[in-house]
Structures are given as structure tokens and as C-alpha cells.
Protein backbone atom coordinates (compact mmCIF):
# COMPACT_ATOMS: atom_id res chain seq x y z
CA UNK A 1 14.00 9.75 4.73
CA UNK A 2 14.08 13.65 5.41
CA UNK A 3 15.08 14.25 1.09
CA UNK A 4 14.04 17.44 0.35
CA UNK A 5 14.14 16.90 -3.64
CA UNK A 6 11.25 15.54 -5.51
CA UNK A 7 13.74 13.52 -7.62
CA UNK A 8 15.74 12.40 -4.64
CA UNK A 9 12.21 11.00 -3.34
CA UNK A 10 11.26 9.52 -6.89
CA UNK A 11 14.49 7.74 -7.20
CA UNK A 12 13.92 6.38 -3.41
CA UNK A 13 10.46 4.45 -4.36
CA UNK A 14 13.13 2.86 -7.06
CA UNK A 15 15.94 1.98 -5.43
CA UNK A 16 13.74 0.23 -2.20
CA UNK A 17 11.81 -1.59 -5.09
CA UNK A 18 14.84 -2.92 -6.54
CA UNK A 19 16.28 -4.03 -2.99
CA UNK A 20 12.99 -5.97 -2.87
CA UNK A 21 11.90 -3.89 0.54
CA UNK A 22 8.55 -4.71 0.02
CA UNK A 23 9.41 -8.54 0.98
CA UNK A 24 10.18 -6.81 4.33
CA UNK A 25 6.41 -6.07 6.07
CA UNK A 26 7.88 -4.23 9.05
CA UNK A 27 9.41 -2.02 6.49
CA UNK A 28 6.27 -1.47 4.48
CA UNK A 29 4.48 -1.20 7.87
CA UNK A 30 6.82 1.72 8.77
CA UNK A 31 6.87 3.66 5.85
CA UNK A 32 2.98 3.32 5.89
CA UNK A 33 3.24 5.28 9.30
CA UNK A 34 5.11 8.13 7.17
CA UNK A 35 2.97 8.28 4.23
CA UNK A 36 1.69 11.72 4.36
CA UNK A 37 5.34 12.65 3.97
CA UNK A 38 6.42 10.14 1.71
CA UNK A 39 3.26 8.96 -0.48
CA UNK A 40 4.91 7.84 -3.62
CA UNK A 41 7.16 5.94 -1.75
CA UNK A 42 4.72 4.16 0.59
CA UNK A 43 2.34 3.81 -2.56
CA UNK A 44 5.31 2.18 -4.25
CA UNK A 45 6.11 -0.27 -1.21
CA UNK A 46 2.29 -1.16 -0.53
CA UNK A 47 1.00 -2.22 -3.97
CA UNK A 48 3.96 -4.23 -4.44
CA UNK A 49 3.98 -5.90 -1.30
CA UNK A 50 0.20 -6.55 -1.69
CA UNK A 51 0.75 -7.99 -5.12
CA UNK A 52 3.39 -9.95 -5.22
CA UNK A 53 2.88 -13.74 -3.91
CA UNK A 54 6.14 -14.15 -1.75
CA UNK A 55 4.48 -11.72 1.14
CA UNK A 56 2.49 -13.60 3.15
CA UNK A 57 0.45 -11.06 5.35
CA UNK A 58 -1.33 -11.31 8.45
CA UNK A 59 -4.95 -10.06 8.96
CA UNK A 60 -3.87 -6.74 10.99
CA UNK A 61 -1.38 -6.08 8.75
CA UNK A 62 -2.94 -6.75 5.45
CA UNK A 63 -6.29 -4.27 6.52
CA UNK A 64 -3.32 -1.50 7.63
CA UNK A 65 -1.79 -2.16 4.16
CA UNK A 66 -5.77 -1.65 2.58
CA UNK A 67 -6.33 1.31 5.06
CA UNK A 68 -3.06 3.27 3.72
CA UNK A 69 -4.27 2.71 0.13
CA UNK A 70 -7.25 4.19 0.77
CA UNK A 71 -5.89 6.93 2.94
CA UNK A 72 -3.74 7.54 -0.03
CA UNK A 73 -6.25 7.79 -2.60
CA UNK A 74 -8.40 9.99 -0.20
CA UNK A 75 -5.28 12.59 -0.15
CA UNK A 76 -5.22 12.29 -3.91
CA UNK A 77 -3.86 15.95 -4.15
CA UNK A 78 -0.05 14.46 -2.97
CA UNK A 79 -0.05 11.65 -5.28
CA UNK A 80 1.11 11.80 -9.06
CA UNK A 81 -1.43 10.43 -11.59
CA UNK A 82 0.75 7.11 -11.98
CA UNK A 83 0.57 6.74 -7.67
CA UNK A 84 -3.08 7.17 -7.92
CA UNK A 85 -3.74 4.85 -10.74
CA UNK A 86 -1.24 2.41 -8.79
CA UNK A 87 -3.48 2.56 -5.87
CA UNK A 88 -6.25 2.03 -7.84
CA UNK A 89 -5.19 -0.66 -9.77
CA UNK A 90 -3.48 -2.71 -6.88
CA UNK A 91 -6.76 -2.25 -4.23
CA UNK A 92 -9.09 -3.43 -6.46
CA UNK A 93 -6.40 -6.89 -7.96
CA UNK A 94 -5.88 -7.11 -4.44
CA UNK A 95 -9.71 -7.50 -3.44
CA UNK A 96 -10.31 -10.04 -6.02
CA UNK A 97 -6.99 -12.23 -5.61
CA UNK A 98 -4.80 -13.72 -2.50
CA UNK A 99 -4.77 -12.91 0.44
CA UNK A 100 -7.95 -10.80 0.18
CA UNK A 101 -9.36 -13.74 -1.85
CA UNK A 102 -10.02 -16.00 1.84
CA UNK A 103 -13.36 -16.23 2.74
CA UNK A 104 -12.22 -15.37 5.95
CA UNK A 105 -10.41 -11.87 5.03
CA UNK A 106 -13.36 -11.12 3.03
CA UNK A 107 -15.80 -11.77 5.78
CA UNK A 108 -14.01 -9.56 7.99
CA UNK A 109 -13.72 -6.34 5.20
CA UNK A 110 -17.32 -6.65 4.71
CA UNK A 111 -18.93 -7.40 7.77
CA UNK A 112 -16.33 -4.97 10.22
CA UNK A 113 -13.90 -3.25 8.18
CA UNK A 114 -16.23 -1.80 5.45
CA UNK A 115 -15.51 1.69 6.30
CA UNK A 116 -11.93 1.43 5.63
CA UNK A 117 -12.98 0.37 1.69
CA UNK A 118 -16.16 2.39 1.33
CA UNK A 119 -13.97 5.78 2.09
């Protein structure tokens, strides 16, 4: 992951899409750990992983998912205008459908994780 070339980065986002990484949560998880380096890619793995209905994603890893996206939009600066309009898009679909959706989940970003979303 140490590409040098904007394009070469671009291109990565694509190619991990199209191998359906984002199915993989470990794999989102670790590229979330690298985002300040690689923030279209990470913004590419996250929304899609939080939008499409084959991930199923535990509590801890759903709010790490949510914190990223906000860390991400927070460090706007590093993200193209399609990343941050991604971001955008998928946090707020993401809020309003599955797995966000639970009473539960929503219980928990309101009452104890609200300064994750409020950022």
C-alpha cells in the first residue's frame, strides 16, 4: 500500500471494489487504521461496506466504521470532492437504514457515542 502515484492510489480504491474487499470487515477494519495515508481508498471500502446488505457488522465495528467517516470528513483537505460527498452521502443512508436502523445501535450513538457523530 506504500504507491506513491495519485493514479496508482485511485485505481487501488477500484480494483479492491471490484474484488468485493469490502465483504471482508477485517480488511475494511485495517485499511481504516491507514486512512490518513490512504483516504480515498478507506472512504471507498467504508461506504461500501456500510451500504451494502451482505456485511453484517458488529456494534464495535460498525461505530469504528462511523468514527473513520467522520474522521474523514473532519480531514476534508485529503479527500477529493467525490470522497467527501461519498462520506456524506453514505453516513447519513447509513443512519437512517440497517444496521444503524436497530433501536439498539441507535440507542447506543445517541446516548454514548454522540461525540463520534456530532464532530
Amino acid at each position: 500500500l506504500k504507491w506513491k502515484e495519485e493514479e496508482v492510489r485511485k485505481r487501488a480504491g477500484l480494483v479492491s471494489l471490484r474484488a468485493e474487499l469490502h465483504l471482508k470487515t477485517r480488511v475494511v477494519l485495517h485499511i481504516v487504521e491507514t486512512k490518513q495515508d490512504f483516504p480515498e481508498l478507506a472512504v471507498a471500502l467504508v461506504t461500501k461496506n456500510l451500504m451494502d446488505p451482505r456485511v453484517k457488522l458488529d456494534l464495535p465495528d460498525l461505530l469504528t466504521m462511523l468514527s473513520a467517516l467522520t474522521d474523514l470528513l473532519q480531514m476534508g483537505s485529503v479527500l477529493s470532492v467525490a470522497g467527501v460527498k461519498r462520506s456524506a452521502v453514505a453516513l447519513a443512508l447509513c443512519l437512517k437504514r440497517e444496521p444503524c436502523a436497530k433501536a439498539s445501535v441507535r440507542s447506543v450513538l445517541t446516548q454514548k457515542e454522540y461525540d463520534r457523530l456530532s464532530a
